[in-house]
C-alpha atoms as a PDB file:
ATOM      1  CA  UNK A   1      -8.209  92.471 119.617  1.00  0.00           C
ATOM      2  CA  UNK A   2     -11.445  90.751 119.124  1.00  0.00           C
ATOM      3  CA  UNK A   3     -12.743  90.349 114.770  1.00  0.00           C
ATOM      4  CA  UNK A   4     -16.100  90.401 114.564  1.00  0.00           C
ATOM      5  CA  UNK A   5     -17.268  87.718 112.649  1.00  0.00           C
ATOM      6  CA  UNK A   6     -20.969  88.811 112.188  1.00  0.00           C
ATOM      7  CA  UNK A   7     -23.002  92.382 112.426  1.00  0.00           C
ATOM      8  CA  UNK A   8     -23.448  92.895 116.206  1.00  0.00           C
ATOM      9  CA  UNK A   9     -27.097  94.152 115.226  1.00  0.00           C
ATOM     10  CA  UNK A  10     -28.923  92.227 111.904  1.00  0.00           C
ATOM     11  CA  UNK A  11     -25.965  88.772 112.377  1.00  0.00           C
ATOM     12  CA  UNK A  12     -24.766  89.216 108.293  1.00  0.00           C
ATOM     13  CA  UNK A  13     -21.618  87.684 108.077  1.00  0.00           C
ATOM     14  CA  UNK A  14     -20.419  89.931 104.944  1.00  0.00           C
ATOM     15  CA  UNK A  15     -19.453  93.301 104.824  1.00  0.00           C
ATOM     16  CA  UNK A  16     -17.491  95.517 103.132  1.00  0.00           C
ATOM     17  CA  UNK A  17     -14.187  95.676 104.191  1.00  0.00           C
ATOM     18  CA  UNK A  18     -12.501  98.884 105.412  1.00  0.00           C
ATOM     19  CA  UNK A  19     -15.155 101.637 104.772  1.00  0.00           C
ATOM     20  CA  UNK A  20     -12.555 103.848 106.366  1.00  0.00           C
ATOM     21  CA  UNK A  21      -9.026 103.351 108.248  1.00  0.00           C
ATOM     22  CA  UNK A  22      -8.991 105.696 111.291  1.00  0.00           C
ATOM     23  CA  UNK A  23      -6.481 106.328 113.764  1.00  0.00           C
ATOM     24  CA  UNK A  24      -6.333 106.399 117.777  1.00  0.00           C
ATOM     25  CA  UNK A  25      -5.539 110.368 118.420  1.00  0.00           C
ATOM     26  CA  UNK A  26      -6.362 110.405 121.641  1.00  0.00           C
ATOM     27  CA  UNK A  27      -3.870 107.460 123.434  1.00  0.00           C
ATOM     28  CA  UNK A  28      -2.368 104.828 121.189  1.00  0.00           C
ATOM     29  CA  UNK A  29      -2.095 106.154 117.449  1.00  0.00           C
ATOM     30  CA  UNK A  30      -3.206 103.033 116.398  1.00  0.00           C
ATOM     31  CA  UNK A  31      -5.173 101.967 113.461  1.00  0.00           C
ATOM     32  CA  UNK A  32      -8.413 100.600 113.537  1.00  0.00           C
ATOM     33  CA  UNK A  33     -10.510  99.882 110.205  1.00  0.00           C
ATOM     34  CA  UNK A  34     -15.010 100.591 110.355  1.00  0.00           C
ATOM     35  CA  UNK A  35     -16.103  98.386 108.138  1.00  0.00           C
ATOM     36  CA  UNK A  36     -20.242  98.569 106.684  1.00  0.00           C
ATOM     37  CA  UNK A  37     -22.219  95.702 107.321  1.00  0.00           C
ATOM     38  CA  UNK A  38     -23.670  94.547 103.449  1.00  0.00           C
ATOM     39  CA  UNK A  39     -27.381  93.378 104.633  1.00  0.00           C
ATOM     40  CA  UNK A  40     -28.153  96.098 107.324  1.00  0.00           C
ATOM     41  CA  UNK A  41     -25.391  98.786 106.320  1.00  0.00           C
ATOM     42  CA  UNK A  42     -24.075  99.598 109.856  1.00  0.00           C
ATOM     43  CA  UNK A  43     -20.850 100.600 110.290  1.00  0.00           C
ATOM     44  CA  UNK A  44     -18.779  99.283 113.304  1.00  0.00           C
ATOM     45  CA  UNK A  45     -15.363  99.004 114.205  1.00  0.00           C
ATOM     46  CA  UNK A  46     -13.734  95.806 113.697  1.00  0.00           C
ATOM     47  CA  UNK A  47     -11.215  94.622 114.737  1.00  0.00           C
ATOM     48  CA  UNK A  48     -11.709  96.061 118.285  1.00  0.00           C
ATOM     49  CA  UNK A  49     -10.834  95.833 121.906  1.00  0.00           C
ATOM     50  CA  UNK A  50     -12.391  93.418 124.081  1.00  0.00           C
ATOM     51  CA  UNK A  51     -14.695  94.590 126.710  1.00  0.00           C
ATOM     52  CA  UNK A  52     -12.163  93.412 129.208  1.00  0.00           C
ATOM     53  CA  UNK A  53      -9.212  95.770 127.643  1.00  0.00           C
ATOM     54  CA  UNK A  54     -11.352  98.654 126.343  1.00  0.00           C
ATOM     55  CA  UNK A  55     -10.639 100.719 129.494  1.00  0.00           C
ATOM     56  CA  UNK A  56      -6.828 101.091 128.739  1.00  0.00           C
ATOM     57  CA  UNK A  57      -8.028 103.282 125.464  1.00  0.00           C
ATOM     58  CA  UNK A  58     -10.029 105.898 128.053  1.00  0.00           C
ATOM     59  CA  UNK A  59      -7.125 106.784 129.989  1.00  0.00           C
ATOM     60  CA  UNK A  60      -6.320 109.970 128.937  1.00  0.00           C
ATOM     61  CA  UNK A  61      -6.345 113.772 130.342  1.00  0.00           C
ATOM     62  CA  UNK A  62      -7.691 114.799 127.204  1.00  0.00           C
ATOM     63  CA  UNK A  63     -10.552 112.408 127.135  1.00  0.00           C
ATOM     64  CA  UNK A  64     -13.001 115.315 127.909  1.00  0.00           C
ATOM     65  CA  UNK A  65     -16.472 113.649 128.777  1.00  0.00           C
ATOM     66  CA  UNK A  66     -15.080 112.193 131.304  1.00  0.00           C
ATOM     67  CA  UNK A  67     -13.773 115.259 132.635  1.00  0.00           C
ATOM     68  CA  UNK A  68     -14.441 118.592 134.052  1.00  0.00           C
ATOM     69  CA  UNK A  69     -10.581 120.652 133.059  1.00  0.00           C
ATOM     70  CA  UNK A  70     -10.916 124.202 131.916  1.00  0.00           C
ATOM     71  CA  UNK A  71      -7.323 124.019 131.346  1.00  0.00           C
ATOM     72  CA  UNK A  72      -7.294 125.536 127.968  1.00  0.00           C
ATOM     73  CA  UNK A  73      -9.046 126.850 125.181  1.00  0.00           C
ATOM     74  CA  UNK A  74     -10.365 123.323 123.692  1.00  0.00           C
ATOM     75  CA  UNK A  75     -11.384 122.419 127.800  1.00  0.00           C
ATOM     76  CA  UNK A  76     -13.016 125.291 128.096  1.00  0.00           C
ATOM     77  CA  UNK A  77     -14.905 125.353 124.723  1.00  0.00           C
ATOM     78  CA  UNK A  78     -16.064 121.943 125.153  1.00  0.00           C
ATOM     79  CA  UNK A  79     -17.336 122.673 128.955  1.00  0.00           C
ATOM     80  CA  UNK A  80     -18.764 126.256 127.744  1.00  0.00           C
ATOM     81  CA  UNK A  81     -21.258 123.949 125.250  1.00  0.00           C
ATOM     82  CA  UNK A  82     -21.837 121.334 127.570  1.00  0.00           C
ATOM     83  CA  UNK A  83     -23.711 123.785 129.620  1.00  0.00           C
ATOM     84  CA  UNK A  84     -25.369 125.410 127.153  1.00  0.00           C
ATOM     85  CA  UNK A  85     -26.883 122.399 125.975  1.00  0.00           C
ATOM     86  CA  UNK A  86     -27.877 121.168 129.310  1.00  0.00           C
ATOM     87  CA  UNK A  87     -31.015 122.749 129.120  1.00  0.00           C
ATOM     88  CA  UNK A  88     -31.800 122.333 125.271  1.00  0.00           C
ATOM     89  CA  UNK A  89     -32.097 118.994 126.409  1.00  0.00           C
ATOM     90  CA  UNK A  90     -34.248 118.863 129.245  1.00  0.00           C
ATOM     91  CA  UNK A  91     -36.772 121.063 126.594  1.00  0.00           C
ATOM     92  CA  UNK A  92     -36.378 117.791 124.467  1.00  0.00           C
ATOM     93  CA  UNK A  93     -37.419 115.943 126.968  1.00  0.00           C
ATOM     94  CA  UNK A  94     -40.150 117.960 128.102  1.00  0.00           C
ATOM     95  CA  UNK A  95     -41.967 117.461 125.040  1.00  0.00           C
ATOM     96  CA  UNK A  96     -42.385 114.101 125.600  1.00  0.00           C
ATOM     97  CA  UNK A  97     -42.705 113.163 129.036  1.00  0.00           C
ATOM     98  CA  UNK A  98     -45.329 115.119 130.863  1.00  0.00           C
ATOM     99  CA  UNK A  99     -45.606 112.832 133.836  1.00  0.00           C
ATOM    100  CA  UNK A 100     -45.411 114.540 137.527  1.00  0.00           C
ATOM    101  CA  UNK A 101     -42.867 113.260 139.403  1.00  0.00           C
ATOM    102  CA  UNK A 102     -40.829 112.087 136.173  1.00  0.00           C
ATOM    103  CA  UNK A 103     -37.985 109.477 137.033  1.00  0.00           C
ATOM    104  CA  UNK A 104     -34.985 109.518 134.901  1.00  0.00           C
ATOM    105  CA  UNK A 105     -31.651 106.961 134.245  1.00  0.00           C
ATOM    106  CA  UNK A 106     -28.955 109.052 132.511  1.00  0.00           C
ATOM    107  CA  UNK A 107     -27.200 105.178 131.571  1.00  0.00           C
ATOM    108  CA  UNK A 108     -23.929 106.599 130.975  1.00  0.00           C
ATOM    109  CA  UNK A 109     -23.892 109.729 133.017  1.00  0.00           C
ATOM    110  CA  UNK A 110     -20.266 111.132 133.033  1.00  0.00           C
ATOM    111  CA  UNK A 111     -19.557 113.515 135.266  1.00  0.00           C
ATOM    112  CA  UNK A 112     -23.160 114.143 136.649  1.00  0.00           C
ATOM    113  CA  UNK A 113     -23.603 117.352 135.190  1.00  0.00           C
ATOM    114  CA  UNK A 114     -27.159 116.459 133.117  1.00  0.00           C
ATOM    115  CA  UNK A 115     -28.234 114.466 135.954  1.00  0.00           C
ATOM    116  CA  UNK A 116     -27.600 117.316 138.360  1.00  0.00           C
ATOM    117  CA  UNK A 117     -29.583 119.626 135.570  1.00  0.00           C
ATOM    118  CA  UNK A 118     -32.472 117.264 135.564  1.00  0.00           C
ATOM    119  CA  UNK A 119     -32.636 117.190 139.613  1.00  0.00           C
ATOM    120  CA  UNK A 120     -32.817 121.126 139.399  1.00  0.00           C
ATOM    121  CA  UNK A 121     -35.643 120.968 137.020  1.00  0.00           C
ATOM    122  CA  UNK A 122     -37.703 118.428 139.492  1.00  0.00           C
ATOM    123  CA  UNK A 123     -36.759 115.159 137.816  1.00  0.00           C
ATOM    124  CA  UNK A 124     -35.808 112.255 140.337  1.00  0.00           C
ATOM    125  CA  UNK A 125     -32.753 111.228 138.660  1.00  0.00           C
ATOM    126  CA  UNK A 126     -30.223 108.870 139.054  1.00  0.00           C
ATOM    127  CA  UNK A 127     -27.366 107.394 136.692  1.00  0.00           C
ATOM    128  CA  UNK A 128     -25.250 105.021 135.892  1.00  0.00           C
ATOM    129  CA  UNK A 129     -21.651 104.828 135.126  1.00  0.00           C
ATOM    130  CA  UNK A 130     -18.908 102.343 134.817  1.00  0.00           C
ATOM    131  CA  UNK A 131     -15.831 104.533 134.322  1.00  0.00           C
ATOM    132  CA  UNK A 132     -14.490 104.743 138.591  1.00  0.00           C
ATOM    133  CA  UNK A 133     -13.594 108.515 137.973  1.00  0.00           C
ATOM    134  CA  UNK A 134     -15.735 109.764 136.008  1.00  0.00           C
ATOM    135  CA  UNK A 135     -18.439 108.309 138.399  1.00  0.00           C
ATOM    136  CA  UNK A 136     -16.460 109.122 141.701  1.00  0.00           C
ATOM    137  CA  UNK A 137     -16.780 113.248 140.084  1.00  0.00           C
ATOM    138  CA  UNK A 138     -20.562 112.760 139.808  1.00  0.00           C
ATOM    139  CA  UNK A 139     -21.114 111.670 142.945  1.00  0.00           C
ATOM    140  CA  UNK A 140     -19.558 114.889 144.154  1.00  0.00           C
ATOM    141  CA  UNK A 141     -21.788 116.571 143.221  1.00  0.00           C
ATOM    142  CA  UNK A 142     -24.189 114.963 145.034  1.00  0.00           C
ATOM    143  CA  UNK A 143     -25.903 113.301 142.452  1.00  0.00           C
ATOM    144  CA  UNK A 144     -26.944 109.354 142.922  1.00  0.00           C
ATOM    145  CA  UNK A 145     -24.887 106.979 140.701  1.00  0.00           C
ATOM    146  CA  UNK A 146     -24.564 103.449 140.467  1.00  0.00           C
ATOM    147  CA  UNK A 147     -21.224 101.729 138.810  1.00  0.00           C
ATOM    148  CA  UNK A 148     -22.258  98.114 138.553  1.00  0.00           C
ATOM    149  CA  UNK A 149     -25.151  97.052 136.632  1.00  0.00           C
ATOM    150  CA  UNK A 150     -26.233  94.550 139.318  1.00  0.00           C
ATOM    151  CA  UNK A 151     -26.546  97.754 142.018  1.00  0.00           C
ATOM    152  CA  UNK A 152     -28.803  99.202 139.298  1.00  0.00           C
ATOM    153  CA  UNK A 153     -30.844  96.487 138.606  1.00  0.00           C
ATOM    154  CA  UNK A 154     -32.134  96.229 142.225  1.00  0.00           C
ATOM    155  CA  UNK A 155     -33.106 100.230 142.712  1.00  0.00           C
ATOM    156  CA  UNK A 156     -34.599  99.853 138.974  1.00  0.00           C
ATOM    157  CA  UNK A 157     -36.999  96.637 139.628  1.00  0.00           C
ATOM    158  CA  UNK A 158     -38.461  98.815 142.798  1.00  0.00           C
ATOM    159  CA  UNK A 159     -39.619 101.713 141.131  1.00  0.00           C
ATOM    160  CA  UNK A 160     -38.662 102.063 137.196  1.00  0.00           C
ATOM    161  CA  UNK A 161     -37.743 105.304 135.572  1.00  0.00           C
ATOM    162  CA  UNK A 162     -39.998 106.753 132.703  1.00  0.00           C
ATOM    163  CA  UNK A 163     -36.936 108.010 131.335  1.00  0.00           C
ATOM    164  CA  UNK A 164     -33.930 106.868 129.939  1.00  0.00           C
ATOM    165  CA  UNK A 165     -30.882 108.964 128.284  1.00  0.00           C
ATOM    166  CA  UNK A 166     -28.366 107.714 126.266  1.00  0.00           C
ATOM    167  CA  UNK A 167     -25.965 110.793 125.186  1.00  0.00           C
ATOM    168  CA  UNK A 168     -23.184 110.231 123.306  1.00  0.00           C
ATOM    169  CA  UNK A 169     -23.391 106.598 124.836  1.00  0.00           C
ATOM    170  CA  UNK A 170     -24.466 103.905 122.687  1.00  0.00           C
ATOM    171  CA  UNK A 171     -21.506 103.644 120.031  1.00  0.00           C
ATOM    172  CA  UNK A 172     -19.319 103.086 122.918  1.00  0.00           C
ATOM    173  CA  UNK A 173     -21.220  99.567 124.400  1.00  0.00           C
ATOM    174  CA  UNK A 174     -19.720  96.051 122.872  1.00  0.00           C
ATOM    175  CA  UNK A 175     -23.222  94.872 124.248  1.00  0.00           C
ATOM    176  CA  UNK A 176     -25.460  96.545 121.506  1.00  0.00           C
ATOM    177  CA  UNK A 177     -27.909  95.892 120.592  1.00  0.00           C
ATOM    178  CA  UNK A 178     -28.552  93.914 123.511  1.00  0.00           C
ATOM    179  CA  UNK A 179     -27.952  96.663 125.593  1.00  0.00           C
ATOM    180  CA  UNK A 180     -31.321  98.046 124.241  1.00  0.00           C
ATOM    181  CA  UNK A 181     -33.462  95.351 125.285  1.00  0.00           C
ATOM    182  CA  UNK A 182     -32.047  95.778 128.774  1.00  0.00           C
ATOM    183  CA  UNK A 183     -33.441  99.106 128.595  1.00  0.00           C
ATOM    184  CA  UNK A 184     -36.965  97.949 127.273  1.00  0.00           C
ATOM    185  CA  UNK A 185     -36.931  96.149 130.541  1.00  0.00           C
ATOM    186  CA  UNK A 186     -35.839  98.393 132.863  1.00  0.00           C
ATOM    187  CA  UNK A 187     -38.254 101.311 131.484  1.00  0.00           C
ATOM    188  CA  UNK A 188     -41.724 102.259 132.980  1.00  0.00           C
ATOM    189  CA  UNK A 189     -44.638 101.162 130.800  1.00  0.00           C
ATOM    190  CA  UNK A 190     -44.939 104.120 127.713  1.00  0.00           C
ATOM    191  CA  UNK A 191     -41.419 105.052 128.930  1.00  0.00           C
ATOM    192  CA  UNK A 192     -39.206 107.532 126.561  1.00  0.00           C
ATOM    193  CA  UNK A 193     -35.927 106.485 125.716  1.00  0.00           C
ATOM    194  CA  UNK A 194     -33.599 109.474 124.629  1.00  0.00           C
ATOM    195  CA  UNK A 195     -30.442 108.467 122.423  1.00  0.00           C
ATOM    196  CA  UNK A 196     -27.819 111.232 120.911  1.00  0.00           C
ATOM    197  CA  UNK A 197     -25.128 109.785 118.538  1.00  0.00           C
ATOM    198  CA  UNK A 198     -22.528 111.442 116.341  1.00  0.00           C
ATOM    199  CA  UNK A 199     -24.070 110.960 113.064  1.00  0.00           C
ATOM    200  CA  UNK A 200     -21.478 109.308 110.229  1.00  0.00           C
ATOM    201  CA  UNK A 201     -23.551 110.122 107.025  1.00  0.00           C
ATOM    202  CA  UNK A 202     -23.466 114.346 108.164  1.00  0.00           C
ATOM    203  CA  UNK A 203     -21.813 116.954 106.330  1.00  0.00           C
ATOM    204  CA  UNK A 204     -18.563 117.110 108.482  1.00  0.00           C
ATOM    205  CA  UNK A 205     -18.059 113.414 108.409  1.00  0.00           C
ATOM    206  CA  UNK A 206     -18.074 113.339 104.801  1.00  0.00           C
ATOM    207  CA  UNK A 207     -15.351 116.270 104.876  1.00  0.00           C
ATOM    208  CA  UNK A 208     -13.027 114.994 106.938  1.00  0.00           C
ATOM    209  CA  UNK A 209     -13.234 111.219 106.604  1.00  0.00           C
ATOM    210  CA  UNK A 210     -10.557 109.299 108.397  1.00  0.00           C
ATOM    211  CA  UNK A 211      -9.826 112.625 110.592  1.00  0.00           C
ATOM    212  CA  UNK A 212     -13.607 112.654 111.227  1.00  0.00           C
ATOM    213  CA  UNK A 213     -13.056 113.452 115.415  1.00  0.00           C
ATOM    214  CA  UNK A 214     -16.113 111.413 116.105  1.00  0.00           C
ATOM    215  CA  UNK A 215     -15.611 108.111 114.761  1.00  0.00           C
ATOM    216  CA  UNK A 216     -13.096 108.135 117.776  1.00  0.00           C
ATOM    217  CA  UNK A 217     -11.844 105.025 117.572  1.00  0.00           C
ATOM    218  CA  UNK A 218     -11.498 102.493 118.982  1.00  0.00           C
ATOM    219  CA  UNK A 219     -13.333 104.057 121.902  1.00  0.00           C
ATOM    220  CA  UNK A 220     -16.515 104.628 119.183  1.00  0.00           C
ATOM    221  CA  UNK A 221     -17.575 100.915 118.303  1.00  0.00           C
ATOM    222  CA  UNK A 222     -20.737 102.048 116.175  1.00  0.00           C
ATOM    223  CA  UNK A 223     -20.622 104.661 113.972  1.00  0.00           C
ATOM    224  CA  UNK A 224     -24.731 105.457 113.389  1.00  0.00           C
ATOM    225  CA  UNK A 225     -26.574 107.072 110.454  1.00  0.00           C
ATOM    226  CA  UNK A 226     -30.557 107.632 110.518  1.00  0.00           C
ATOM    227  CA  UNK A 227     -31.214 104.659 108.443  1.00  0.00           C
ATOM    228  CA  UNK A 228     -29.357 102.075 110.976  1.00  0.00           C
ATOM    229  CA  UNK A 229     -30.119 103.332 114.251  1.00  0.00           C
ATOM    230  CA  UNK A 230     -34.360 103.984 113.606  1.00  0.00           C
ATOM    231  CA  UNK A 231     -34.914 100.323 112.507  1.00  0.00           C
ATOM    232  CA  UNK A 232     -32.996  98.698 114.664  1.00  0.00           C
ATOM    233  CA  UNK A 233     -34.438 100.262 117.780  1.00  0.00           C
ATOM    234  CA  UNK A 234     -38.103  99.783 116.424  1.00  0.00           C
ATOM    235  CA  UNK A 235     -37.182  96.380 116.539  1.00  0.00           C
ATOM    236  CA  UNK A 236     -36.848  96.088 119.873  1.00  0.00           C
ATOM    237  CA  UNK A 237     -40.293  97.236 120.846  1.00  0.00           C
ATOM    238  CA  UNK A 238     -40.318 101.026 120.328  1.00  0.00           C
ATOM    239  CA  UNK A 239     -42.158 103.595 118.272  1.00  0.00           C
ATOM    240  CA  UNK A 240     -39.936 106.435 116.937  1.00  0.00           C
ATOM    241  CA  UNK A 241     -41.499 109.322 118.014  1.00  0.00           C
ATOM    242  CA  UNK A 242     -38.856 112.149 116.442  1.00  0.00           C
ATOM    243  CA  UNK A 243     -35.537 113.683 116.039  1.00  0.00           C
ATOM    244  CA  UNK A 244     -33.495 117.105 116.941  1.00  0.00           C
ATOM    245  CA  UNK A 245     -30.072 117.981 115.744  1.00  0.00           C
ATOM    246  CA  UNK A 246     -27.308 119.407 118.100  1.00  0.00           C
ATOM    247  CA  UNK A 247     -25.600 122.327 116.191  1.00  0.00           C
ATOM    248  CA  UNK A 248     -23.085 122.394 118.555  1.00  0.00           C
ATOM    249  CA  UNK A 249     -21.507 119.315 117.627  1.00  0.00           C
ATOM    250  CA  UNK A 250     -20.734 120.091 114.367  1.00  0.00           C
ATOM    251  CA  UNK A 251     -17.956 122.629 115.376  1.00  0.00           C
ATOM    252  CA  UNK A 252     -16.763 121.114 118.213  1.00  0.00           C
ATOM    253  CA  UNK A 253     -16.044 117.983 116.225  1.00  0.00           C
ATOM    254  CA  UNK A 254     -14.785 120.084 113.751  1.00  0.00           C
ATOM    255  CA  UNK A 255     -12.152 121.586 116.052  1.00  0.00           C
ATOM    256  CA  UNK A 256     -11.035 118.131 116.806  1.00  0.00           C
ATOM    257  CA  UNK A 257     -10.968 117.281 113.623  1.00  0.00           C
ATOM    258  CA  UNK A 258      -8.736 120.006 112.580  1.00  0.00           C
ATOM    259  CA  UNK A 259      -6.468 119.073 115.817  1.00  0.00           C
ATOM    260  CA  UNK A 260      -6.459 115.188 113.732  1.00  0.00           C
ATOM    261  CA  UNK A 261      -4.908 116.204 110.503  1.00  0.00           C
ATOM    262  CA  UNK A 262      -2.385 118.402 112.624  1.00  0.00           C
ATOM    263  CA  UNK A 263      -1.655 115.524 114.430  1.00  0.00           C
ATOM    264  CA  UNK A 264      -1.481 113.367 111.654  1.00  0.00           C
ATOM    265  CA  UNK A 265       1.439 115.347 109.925  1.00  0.00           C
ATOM    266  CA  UNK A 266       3.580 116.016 112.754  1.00  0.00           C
ATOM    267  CA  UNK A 267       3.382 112.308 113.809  1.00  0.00           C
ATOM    268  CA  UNK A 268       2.461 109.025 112.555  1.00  0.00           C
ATOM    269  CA  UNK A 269       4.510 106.838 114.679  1.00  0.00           C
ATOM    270  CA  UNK A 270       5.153 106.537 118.339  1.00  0.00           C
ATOM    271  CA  UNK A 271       3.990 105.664 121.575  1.00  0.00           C
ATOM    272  CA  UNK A 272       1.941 107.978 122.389  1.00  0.00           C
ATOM    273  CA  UNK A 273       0.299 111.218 120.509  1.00  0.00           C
ATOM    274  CA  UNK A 274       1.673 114.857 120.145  1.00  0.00           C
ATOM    275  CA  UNK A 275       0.705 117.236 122.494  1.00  0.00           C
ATOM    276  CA  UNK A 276      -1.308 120.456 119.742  1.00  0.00           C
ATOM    277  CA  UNK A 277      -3.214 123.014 120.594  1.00  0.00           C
ATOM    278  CA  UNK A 278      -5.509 124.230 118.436  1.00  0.00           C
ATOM    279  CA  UNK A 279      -4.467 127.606 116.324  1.00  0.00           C
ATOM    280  CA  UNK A 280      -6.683 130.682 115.737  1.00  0.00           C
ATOM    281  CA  UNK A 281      -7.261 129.061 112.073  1.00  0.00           C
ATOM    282  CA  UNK A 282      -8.030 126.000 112.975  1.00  0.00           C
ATOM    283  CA  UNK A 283     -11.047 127.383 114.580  1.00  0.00           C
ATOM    284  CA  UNK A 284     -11.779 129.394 111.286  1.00  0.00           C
ATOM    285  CA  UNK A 285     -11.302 126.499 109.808  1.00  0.00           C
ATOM    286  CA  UNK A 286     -13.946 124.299 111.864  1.00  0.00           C
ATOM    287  CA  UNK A 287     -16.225 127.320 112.515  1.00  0.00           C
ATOM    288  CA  UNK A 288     -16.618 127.049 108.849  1.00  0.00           C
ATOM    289  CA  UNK A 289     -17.122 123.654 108.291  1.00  0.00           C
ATOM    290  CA  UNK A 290     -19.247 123.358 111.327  1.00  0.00           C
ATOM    291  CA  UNK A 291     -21.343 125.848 109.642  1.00  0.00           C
ATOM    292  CA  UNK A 292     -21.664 124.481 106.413  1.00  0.00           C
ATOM    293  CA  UNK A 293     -22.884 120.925 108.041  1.00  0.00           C
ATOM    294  CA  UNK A 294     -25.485 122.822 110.217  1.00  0.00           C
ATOM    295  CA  UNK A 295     -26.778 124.366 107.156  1.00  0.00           C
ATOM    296  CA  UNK A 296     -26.853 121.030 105.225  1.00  0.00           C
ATOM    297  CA  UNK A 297     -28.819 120.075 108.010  1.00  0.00           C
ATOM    298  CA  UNK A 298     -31.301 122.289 107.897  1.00  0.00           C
ATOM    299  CA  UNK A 299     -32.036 122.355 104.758  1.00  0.00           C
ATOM    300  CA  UNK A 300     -32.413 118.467 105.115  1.00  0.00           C
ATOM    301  CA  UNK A 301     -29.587 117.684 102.653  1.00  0.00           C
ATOM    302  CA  UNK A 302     -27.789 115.323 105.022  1.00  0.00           C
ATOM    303  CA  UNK A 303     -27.936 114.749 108.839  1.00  0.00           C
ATOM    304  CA  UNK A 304     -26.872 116.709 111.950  1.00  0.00           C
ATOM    305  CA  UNK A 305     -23.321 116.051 112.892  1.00  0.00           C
ATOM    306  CA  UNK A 306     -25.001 115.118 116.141  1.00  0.00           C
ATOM    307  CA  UNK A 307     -28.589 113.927 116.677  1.00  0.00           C
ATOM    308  CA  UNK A 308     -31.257 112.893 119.162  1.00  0.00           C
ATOM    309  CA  UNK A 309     -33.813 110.400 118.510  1.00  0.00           C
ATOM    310  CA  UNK A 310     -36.559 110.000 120.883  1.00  0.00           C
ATOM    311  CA  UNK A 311     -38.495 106.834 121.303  1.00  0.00           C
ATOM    312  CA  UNK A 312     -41.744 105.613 123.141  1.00  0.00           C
ATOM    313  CA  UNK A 313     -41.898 101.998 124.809  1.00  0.00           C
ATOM    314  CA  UNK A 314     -45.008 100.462 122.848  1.00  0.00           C
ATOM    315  CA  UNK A 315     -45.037  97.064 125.397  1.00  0.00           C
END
């Protein structure tokens, strides 16, 4: 494990010890502390994989972005939204980028499914993605994607894309926020770069704390709020031009959630976790919840579980 001995994004050296302890549901049940920077106030795991032993925490069957099972009712749930909100977000886009011909880097595609949305819509998209099968499942569906950066970097410099998505990406890359500046480069002059987090200061966080699905650790490295991922990407030479929620998230993380303190009780120890399924009340029980966050949300109490933030390239 690598201790951070600074904030990855303003360089304090203090913060404020565990902020919460979470556990690894998905392959180790390890524990991994998020502590809160003091001068900026973002939250990041630490300690933490290196970037060269990070990959042995994705491999999992039940590590559903990176797949497309519709195994069971969770699989199925989880790819039943993931279509639905395929075109939600190309509307997001929309708003903002009004350019013919509109090129577009999903940076972190997945499984291909946005990019092969986007393509349908008339975008000229391509992605990138480091995970082998996650990539190697996009490409079958005929969709261009790059796995190295350097492959990237030499289609980008010919023709750059006015678009950039980031979903469900950026708490995941060791290299923030130097990650975004590689973006600021690689984007078309007035460019829009799209980025979707799980939001740590929403509703459902605050319910479920440490069984809070989406810190996800220690797969999660950043866990965002409003106030620490605006600033810090204005900072880097962009103008915030808005935000949309994703209701969806809420009860899907929920779900999980509810899956965590299951897990929690049957098993604190072992190798590996317990196999649960989700009951008929633990979807009550998220649906609820879920529910009550999206309402907090809209009545602009506290954030989406899940937002987007939009931005415009000012250089």
């Amino acid at each position: 494990m690598e201790v951070l001995g600074h904030c990855p994004a303003c360089g304090g050296k203090k913060h404020n010890g565990s902020m919460v302890v979470c556990r690894d549901y998905l392959v180790t049940l390890e524990l991994f502390q998020i502590v809160e920077c003091e001068n900026c106030q973002l939250r990041f795991t630490n300690p933490r994989p290196s970037k060269q032993k990070i990959a042995a925490y994705y491999r999992s069957e039940d590590y559903l972005s990176h797949s497309d099972g519709k195994n069971n009712l969770l699989e199925k749930t989880y790819q039943h939204v993931k279509t639905l909100m395929l075109d939600r977000k190309l509307k997001m886009i929309g708003k903002h980028s009004k350019r013919e011909g509109r090129k577009l880097l999903d940076f972190g595609c997945g499984t291909g499914d946005f990019l092969l949305a986007a393509e349908k819509k008339g975008y000229n998209a391509i992605g990138y993605e480091p995970g082998k099968n996650a990539a190697s499942k996009a490409k079958a569906k005929g969709v261009r994607v790059f796995t190295r950066m350097e492959e990237l970097y030499e289609t980008i410099t010919q023709t750059k894309p006015d678009i950039i998505t980031l979903w469900h990406v950026l708490e995941h890359m060791h290299e923030y926020p130097g990650i975004i500046d590689t973006l600021n480069l690689l984007l078309n002059k007035n460019g829009i770069l799209v980025i979707a987090v799980p939001v740590s200061s929403s509703l459902d966080a605050k319910r479920y704390h440490k069984y809070w699905a989406a810190y996800d650790v220690p797969r999660h490295l950043f866990h965002f709020t409003p106030d620490t991922l605006v600033p810090a990407i204005v900072q880097k030479g962009f103008r915030f031009v808005g935000k949309n929620g994703l209701p969806f998230d809420s009860y899907y993380i929920s779900l999980l959630s509810e899956k965590n303190k299951k897990q929690d009780k049957a098993e604190n120890t072992g190798p590996k976790p317990t196999k649960i399924k989700p009951s008929l009340i633990d979807f009550i029980k998220a649906t609820a919840i879920g529910s009550a966050s999206n309402l907090s949300a809209m009545l602009q109490r506290t954030p989406w579980s899940g937002e987007v933030y939009t931005f415009e390239k000012t250089g």
